[in-house]
C-alpha atoms as a PDB file:
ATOM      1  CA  UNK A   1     -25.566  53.682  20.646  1.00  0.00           C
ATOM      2  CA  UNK A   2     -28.225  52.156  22.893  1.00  0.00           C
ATOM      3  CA  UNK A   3     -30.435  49.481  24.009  1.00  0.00           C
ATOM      4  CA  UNK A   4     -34.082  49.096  25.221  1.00  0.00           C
ATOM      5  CA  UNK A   5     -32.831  47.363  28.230  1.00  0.00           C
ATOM      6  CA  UNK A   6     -32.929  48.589  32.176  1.00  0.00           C
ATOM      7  CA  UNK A   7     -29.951  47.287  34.331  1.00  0.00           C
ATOM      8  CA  UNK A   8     -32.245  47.008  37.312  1.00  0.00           C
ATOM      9  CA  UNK A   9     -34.216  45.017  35.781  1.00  0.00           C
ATOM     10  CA  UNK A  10     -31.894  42.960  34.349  1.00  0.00           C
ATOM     11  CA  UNK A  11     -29.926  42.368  37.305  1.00  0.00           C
ATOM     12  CA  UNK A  12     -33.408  41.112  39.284  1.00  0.00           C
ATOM     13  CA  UNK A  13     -34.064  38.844  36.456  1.00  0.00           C
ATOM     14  CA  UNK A  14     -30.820  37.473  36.454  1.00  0.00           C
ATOM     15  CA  UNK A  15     -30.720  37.536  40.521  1.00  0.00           C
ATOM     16  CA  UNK A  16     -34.165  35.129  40.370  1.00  0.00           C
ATOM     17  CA  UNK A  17     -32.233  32.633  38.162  1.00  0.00           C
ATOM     18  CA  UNK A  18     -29.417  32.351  40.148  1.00  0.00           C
ATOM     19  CA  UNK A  19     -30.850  28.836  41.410  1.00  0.00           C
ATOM     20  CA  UNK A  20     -32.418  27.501  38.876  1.00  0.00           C
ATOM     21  CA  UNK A  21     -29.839  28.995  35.721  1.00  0.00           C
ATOM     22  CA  UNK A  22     -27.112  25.760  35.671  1.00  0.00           C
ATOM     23  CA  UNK A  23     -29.659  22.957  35.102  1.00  0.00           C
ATOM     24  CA  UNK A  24     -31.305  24.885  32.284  1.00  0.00           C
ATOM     25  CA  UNK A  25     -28.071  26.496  30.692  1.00  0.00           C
ATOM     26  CA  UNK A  26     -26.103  24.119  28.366  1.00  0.00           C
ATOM     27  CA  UNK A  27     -26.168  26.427  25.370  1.00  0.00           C
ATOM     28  CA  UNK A  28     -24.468  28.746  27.503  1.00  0.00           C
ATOM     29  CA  UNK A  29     -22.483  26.546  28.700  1.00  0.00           C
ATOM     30  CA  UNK A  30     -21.497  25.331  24.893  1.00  0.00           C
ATOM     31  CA  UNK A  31     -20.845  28.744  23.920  1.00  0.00           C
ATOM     32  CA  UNK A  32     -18.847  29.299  26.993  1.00  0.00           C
ATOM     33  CA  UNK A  33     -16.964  26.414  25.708  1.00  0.00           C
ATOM     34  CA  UNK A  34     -15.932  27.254  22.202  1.00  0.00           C
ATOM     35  CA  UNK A  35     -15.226  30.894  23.232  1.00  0.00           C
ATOM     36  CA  UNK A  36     -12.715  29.144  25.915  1.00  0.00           C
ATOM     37  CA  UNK A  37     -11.271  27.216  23.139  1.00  0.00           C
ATOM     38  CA  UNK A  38     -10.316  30.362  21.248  1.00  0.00           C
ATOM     39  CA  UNK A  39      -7.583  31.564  24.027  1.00  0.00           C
ATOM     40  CA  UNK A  40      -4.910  31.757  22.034  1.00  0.00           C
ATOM     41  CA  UNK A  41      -2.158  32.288  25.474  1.00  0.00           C
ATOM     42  CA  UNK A  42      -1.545  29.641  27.963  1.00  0.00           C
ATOM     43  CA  UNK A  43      -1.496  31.846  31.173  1.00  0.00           C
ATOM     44  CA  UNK A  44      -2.237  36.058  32.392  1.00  0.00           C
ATOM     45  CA  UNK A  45      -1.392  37.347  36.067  1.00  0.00           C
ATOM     46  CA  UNK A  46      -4.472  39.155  36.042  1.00  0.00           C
ATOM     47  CA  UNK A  47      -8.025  37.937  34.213  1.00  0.00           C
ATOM     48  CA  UNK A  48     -11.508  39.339  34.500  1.00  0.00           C
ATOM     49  CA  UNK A  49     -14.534  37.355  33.597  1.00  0.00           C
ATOM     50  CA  UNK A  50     -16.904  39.984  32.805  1.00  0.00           C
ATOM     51  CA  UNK A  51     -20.478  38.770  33.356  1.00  0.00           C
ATOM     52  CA  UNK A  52     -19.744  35.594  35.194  1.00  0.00           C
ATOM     53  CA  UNK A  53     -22.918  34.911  36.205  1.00  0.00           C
ATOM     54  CA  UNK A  54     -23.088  31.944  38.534  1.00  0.00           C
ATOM     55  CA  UNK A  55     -19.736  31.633  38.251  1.00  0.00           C
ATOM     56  CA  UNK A  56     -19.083  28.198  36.240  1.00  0.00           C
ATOM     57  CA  UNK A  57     -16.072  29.155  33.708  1.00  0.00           C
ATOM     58  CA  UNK A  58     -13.675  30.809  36.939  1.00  0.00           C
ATOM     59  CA  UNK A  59     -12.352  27.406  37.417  1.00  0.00           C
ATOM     60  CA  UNK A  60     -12.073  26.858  34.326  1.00  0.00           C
ATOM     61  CA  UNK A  61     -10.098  29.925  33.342  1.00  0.00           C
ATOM     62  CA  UNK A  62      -8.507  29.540  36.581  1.00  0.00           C
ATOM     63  CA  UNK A  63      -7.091  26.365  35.810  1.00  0.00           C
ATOM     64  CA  UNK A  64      -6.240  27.187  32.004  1.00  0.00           C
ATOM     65  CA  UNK A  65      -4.833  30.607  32.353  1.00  0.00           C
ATOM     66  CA  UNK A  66      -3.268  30.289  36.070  1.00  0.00           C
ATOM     67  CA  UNK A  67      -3.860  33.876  37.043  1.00  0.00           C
ATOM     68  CA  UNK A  68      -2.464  35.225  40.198  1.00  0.00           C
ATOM     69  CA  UNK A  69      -6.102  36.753  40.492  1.00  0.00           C
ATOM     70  CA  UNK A  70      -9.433  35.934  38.773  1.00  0.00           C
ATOM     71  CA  UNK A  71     -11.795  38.797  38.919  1.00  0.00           C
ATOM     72  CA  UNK A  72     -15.166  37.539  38.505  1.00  0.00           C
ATOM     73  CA  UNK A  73     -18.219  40.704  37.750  1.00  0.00           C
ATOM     74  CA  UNK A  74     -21.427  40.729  37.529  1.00  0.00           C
ATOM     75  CA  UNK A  75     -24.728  43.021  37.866  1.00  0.00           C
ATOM     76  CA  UNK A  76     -26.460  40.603  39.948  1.00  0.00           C
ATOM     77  CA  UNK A  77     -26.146  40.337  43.408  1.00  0.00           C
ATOM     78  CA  UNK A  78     -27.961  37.064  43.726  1.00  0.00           C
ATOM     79  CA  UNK A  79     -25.867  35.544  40.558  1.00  0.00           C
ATOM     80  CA  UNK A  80     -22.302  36.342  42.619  1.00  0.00           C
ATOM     81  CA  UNK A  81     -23.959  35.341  45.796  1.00  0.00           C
ATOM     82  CA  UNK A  82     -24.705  31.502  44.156  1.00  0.00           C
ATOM     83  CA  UNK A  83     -20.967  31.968  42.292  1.00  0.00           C
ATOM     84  CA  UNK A  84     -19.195  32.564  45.810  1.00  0.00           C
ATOM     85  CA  UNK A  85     -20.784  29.555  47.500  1.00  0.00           C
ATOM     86  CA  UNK A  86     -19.884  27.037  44.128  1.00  0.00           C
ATOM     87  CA  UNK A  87     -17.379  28.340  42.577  1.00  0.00           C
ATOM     88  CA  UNK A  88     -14.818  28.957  45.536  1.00  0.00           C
ATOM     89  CA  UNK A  89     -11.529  28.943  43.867  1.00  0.00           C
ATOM     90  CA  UNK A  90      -8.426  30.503  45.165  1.00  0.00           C
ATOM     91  CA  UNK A  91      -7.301  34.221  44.339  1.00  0.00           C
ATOM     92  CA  UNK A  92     -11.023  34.957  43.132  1.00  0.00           C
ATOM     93  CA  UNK A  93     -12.216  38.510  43.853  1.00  0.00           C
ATOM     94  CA  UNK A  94     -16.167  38.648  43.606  1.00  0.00           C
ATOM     95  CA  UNK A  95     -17.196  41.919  42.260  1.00  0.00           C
ATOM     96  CA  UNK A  96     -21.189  43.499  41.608  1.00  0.00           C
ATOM     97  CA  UNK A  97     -20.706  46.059  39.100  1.00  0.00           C
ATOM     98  CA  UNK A  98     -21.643  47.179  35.616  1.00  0.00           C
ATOM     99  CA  UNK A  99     -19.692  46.446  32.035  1.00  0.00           C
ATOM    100  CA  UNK A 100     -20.165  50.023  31.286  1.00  0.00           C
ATOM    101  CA  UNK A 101     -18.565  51.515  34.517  1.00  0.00           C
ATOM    102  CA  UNK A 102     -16.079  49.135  35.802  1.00  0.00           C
ATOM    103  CA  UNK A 103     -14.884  49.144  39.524  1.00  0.00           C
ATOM    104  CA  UNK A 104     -11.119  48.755  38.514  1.00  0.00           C
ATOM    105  CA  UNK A 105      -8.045  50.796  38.020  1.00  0.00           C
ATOM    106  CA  UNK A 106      -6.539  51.903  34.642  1.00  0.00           C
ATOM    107  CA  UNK A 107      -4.488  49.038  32.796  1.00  0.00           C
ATOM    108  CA  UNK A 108      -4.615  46.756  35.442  1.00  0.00           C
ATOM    109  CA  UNK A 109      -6.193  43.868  33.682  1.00  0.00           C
ATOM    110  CA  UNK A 110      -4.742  41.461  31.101  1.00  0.00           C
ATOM    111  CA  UNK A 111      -7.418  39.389  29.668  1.00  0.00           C
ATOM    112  CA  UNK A 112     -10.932  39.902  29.998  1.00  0.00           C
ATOM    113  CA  UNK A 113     -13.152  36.707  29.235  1.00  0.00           C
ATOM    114  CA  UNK A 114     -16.823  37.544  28.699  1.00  0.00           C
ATOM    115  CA  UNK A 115     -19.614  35.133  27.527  1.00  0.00           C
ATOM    116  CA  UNK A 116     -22.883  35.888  26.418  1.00  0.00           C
ATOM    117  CA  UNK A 117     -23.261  39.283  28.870  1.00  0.00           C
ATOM    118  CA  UNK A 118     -22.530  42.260  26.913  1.00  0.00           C
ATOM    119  CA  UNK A 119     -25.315  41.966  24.741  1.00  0.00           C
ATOM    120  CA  UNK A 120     -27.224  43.441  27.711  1.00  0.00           C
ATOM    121  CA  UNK A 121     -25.046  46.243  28.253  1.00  0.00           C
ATOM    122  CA  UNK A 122     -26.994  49.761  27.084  1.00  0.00           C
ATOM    123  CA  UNK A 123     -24.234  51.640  25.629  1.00  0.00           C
ATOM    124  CA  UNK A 124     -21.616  49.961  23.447  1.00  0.00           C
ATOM    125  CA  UNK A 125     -19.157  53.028  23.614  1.00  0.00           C
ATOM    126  CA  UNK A 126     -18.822  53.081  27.003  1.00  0.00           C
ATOM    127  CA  UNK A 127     -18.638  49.082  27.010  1.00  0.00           C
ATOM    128  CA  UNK A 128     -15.477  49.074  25.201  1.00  0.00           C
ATOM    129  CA  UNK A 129     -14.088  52.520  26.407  1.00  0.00           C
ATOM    130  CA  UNK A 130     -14.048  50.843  29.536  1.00  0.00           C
ATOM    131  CA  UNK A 131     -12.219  47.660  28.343  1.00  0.00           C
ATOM    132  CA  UNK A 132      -9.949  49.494  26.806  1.00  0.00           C
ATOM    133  CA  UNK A 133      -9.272  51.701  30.067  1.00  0.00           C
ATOM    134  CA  UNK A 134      -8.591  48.863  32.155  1.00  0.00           C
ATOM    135  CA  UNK A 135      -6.732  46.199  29.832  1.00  0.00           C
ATOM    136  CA  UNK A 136      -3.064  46.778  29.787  1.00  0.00           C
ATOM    137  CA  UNK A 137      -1.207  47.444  26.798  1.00  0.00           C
ATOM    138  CA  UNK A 138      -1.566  44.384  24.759  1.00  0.00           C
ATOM    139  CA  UNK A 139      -4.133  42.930  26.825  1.00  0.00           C
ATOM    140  CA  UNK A 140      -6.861  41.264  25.131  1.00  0.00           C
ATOM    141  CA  UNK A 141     -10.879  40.957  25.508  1.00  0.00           C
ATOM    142  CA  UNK A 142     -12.271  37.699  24.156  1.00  0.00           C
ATOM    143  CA  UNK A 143     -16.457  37.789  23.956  1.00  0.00           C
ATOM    144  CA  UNK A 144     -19.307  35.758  22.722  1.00  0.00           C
ATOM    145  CA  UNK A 145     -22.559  37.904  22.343  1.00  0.00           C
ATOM    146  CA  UNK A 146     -26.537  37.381  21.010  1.00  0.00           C
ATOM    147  CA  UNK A 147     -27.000  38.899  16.985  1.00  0.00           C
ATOM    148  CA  UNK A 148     -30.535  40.366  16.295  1.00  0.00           C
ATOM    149  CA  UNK A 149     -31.771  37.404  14.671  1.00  0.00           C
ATOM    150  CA  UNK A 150     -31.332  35.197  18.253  1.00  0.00           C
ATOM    151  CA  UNK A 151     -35.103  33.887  19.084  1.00  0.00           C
ATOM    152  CA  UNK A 152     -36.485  34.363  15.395  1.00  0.00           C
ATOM    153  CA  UNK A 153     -38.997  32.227  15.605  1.00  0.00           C
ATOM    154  CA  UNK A 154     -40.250  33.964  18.596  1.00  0.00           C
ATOM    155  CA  UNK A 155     -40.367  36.983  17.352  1.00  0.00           C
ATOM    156  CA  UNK A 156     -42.180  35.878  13.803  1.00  0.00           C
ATOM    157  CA  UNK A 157     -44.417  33.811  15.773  1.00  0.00           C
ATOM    158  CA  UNK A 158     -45.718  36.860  17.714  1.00  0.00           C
ATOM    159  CA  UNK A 159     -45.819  39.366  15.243  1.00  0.00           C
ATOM    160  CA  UNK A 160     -49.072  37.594  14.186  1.00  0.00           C
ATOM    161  CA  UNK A 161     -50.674  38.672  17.412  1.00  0.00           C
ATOM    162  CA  UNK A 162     -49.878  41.836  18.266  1.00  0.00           C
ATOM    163  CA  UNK A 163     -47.425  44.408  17.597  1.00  0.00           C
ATOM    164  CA  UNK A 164     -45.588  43.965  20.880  1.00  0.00           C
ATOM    165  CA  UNK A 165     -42.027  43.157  21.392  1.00  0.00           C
ATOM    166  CA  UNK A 166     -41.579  39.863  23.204  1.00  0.00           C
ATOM    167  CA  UNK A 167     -38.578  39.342  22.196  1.00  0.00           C
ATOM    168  CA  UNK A 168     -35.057  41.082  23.771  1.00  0.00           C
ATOM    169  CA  UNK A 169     -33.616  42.756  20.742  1.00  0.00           C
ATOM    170  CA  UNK A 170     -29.724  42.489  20.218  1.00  0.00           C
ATOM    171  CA  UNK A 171     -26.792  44.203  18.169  1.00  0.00           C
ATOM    172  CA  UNK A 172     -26.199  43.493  14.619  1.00  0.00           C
ATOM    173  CA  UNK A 173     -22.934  43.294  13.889  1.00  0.00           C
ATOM    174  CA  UNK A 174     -21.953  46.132  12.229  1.00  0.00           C
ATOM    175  CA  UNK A 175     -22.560  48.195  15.165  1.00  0.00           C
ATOM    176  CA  UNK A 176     -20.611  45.945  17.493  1.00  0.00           C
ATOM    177  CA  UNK A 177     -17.339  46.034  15.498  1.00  0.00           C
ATOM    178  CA  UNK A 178     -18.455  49.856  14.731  1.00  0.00           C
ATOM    179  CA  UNK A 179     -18.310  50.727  18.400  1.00  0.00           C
ATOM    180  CA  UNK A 180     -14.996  48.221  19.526  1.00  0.00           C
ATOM    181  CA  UNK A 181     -13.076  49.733  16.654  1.00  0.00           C
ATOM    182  CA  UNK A 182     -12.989  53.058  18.445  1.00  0.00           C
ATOM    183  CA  UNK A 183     -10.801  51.789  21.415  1.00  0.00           C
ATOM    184  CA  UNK A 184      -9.250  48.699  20.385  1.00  0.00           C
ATOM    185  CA  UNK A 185      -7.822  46.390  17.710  1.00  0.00           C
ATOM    186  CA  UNK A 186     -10.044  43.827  15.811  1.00  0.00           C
ATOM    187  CA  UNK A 187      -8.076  40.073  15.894  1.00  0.00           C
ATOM    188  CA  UNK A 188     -11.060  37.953  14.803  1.00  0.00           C
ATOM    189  CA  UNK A 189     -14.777  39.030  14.738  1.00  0.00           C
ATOM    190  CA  UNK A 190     -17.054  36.059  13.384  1.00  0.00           C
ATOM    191  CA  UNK A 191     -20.610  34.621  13.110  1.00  0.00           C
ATOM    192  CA  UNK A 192     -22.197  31.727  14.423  1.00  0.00           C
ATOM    193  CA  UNK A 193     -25.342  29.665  14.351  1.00  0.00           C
ATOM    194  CA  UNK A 194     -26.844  27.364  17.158  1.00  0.00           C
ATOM    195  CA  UNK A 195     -30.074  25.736  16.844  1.00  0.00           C
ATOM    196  CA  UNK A 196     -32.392  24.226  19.917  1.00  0.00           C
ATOM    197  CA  UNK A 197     -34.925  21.618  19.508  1.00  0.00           C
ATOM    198  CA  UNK A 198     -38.047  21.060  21.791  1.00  0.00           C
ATOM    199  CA  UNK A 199     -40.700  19.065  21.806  1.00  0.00           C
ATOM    200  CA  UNK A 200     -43.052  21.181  22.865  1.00  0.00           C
ATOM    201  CA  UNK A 201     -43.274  25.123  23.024  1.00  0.00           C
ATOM    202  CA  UNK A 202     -43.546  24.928  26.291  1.00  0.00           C
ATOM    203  CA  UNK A 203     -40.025  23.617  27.430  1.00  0.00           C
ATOM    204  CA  UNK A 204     -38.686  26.110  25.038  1.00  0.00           C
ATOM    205  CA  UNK A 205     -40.398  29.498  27.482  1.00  0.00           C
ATOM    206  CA  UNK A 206     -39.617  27.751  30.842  1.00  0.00           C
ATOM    207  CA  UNK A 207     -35.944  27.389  29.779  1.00  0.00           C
ATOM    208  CA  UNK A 208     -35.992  31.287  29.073  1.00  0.00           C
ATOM    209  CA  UNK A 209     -37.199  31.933  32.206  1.00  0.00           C
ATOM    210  CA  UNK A 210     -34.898  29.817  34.295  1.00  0.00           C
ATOM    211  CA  UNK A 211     -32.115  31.317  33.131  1.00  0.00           C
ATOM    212  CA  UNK A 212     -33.344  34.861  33.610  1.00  0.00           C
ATOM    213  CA  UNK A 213     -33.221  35.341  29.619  1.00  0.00           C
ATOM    214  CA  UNK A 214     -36.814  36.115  29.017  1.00  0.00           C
ATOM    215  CA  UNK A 215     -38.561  39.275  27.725  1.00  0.00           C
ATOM    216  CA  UNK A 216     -36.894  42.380  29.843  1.00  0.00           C
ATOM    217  CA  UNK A 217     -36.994  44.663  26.972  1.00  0.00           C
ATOM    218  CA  UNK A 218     -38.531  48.114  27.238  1.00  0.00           C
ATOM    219  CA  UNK A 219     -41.057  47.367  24.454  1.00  0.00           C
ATOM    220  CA  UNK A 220     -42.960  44.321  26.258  1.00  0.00           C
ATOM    221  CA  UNK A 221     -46.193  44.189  26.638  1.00  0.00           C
ATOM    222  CA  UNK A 222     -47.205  44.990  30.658  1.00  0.00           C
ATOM    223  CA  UNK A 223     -48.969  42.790  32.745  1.00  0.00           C
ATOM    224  CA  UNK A 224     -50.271  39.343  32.141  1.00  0.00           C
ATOM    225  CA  UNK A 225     -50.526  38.133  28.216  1.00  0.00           C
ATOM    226  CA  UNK A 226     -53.873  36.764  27.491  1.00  0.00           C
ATOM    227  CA  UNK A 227     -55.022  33.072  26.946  1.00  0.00           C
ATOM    228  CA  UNK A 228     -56.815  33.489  23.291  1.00  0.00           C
ATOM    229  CA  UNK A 229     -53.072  35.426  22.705  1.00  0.00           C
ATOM    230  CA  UNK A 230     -50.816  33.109  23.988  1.00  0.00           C
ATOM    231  CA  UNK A 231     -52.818  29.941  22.409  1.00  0.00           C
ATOM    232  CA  UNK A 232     -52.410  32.125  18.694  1.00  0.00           C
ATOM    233  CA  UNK A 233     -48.934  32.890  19.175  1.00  0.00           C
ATOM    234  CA  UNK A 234     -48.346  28.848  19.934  1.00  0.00           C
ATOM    235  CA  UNK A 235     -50.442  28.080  17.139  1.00  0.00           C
ATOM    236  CA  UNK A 236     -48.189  30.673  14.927  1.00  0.00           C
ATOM    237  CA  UNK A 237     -44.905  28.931  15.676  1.00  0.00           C
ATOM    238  CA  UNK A 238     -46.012  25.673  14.835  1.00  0.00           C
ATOM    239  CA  UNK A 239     -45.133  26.588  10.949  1.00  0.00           C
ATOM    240  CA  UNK A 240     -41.924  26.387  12.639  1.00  0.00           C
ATOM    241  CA  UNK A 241     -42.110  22.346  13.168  1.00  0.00           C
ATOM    242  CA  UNK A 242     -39.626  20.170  11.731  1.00  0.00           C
ATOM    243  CA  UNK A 243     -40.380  16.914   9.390  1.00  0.00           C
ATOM    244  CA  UNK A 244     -38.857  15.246  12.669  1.00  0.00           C
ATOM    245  CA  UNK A 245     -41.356  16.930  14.854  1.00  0.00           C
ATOM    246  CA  UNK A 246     -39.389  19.312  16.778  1.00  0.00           C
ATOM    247  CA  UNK A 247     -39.644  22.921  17.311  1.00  0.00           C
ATOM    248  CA  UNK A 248     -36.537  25.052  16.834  1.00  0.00           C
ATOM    249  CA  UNK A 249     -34.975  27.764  18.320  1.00  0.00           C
ATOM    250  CA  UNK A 250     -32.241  29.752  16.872  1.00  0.00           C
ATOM    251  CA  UNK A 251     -29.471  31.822  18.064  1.00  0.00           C
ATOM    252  CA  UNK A 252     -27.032  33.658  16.646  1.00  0.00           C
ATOM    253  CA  UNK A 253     -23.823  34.399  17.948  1.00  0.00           C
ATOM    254  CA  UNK A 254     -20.650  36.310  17.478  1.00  0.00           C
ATOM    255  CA  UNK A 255     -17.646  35.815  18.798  1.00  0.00           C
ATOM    256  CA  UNK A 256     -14.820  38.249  18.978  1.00  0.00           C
ATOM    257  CA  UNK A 257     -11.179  38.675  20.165  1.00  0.00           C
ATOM    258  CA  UNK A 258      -9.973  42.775  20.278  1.00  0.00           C
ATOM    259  CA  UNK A 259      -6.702  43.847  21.813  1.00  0.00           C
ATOM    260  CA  UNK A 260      -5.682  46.932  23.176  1.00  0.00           C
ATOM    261  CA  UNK A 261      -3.070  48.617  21.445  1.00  0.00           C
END
């Protein structure tokens, strides 16, 4: 079960946004939030976020869940680099490495936190095989991801130019409870909804970019998109403009607890 994605790619993407990914990230950041709220225990010795990215929720599970160590992963070099320097917390191991092949050792992890960063991962089997091979009996992974219909409007807005896809395409949910079925135990699987409002088109596609979530899909068109394009495509997603005069943007999200055993 695979993606149109290519971890090199998405790891330089991500690595570019390193900077620049905080002050454009609150939707992450909200997401982050509610999926924290869902921790159902008060402490684990050992914790893995899985994805960190630049690193903002290891204090924060640090300081909820007390580990004795807080493994932190991520693909992208420049992403742990920027997490290392801000996020110093105590008994924090910094690791690059992929979802689907982790760099750990058989049940030696109790709770793995992950926020909107599997939905980049290629192979859903191997995702969760690997969760499941290094949780410990009983140990839990709690996830937010990106549903298909994330960036609608994008997509809708587009397919009145051309027939490219410019926008990443995500897991429905059947397949992601499909695929974590196979190696763990479902405790709560369920959908949400978050909308963004802009102003302007614009703000919307320069807050992709800065945090490294833009087009990186194998189906994208290559090189530089036209003007008359670009100036149809804006003109599409204007039937998208509220009564108040904003332009939304919707995601859709699931969020999902699994234990192993």
């Amino acid at each position: 079960m695979s993606t149109q994605f290519f971890k090199p790619q998405i790891a330089e993407s991500f690595s570019r946004a390193a900077v620049s990914y905080d002050g454009v990230a609150q939707l992450q950041r909200d997401i982050g939030y509610e999926l924290l709220s869902q921790l159902s225990c008060s402490s684990a010795e050992v914790v893995m976020d899985l994805g960190c990215g630049t690193g903002y929720f290891a204090p924060l599970l640090a300081d909820k869940l007390k580990p004795q160590q807080l493994i932190c992963l991520d693909l992208a070099q420049g992403m742990l680099a920027y997490a290392r320097e801000h996020r110093a917390t105590a008994n924090t191991l910094w690791l690059c490495g992929d979802a689907e092949h982790l760099p750990l050792a058989d049940n030696s992890v109790e709770l793995i936190f992950s926020s909107l960063a599997i939905q980049w991962c290629e192979d859903l089997d191997a995702l969760f095989s690997e969760v499941a091979r290094v949780l410990k009996p009983g140990g839990r992974f709690l996830f937010s991801t990106l549903g298909p219909d994330t960036l609608h409007e994008i997509r809708t807005s587009w397919s009145t130019v051309d027939r490219f896809q410019h926008v990443n395409r995500f897991m429905h949910l059947s397949c992601l409870q499909t695929s974590a079925e196979k190696y763990l135990r479902e405790v709560s699987l369920k959908e949400g909804k978050k909308v963004l409002l802009y102003d302007q088109l614009r703000e919307l596609t320069t807050e992709l970019k800065g945090i490294g979530a833009h087009n990186i899909s194998a189906g994208r068109p290559s090189g530089l998109t036209g003007k008359a394009r670009v100036l149809a495509f804006k003109a599409a997603y204007e039937q998208f403009r509220r009564p108040d005069g904003q332009l939304p943007a919707t995601y859709q999200v699931f969020y999902g607890e699994y234990i192993n055993g």
